[in-house]
Protein backbone atom coordinates (compact mmCIF):
# COMPACT_ATOMS: atom_id res chain seq x y z
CA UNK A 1 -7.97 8.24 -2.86
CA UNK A 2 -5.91 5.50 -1.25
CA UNK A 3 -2.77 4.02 -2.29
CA UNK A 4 -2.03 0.18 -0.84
CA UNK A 5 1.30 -0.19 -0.27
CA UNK A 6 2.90 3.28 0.06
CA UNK A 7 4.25 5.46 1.97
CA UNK A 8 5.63 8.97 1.61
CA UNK A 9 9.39 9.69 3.19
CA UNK A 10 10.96 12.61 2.99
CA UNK A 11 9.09 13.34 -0.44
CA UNK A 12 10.25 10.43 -1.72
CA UNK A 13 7.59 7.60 -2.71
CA UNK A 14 8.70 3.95 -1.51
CA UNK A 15 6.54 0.92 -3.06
CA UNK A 16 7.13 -2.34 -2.79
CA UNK A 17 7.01 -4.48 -6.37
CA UNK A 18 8.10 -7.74 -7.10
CA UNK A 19 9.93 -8.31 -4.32
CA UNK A 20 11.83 -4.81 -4.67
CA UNK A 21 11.61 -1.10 -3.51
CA UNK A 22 11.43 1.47 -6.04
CA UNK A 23 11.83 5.09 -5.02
CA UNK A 24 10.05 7.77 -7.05
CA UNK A 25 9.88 11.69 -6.40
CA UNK A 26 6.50 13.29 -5.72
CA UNK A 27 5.41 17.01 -5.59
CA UNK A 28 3.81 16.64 -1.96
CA UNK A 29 4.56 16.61 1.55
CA UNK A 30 2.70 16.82 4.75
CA UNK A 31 4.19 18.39 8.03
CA UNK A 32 2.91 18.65 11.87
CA UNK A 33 2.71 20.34 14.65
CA UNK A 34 2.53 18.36 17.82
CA UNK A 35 1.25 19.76 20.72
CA UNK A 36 0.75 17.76 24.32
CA UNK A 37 -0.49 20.14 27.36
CA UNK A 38 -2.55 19.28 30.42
CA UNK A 39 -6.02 20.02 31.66
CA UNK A 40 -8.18 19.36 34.84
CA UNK A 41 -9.52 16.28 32.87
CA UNK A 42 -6.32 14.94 31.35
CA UNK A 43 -4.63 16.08 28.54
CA UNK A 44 -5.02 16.76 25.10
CA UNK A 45 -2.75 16.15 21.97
CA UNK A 46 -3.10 18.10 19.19
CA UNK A 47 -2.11 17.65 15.97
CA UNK A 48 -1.87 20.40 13.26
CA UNK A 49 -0.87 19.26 9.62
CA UNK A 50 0.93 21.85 7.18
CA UNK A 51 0.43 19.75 3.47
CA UNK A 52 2.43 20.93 0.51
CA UNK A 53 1.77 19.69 -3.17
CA UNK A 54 3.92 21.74 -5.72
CA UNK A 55 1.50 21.11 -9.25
CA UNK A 56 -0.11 24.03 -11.05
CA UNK A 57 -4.05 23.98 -11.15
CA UNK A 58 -4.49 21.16 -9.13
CA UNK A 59 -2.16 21.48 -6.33
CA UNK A 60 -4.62 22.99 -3.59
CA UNK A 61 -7.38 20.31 -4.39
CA UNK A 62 -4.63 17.97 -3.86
CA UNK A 63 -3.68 19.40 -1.00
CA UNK A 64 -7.09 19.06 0.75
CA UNK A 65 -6.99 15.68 -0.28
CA UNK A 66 -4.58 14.89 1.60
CA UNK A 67 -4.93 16.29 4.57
CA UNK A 68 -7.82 14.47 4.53
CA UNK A 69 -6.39 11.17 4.12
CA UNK A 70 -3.60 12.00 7.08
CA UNK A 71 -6.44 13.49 9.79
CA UNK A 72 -8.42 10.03 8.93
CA UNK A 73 -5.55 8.22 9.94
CA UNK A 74 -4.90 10.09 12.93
CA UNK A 75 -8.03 9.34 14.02
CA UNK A 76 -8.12 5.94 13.64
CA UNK A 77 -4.65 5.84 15.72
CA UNK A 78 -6.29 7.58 17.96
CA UNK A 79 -9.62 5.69 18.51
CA UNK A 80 -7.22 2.46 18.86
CA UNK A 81 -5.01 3.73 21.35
CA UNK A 82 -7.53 4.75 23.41
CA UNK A 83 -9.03 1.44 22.81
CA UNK A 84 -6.17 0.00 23.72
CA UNK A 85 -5.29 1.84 26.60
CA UNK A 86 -8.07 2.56 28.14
């Protein structure tokens, strides 16, 4: 469940059409804890995410959902800057 073009600020959705941003209110956040803390090998960097969609019935499948979506893109940061870097 992947929207192109879109991205979430502040619970605010921002798309881009024709050439113009339109802002539109949506029932869902997602926050995160960081956490960066050494061990003998390195260090790790952990992320925990906190979602939040406010809709009756649906609202915890949503919420899985995306969570979902954000720890796949995490991921893929991940695997790229380590790709990147070494």
């Amino acid at each position: 469940m992947r929207v192109p073009d879109l991205f979430e600020i502040s619970n605010y959705l921002i798309s881009w059409v024709n050439n113009e941003f339109a802002r539109h209110s949506v029932p869902g956040s997602v926050a995160a804890d960081f956490e960066l803390y050494p061990t003998d090998d390195g260090c790790v960097y952990s992320i925990t995410h906190k979602p939040s969609v406010n809709l009756p019935l649906v609202g915890k499948m949503l919420e899985k959902i995306l969570v979902s979506q954000v720890e796949n893109g995490c991921d893929a940061e991940i695997d790229y800057l380590v790709e990147v870097l070494g």
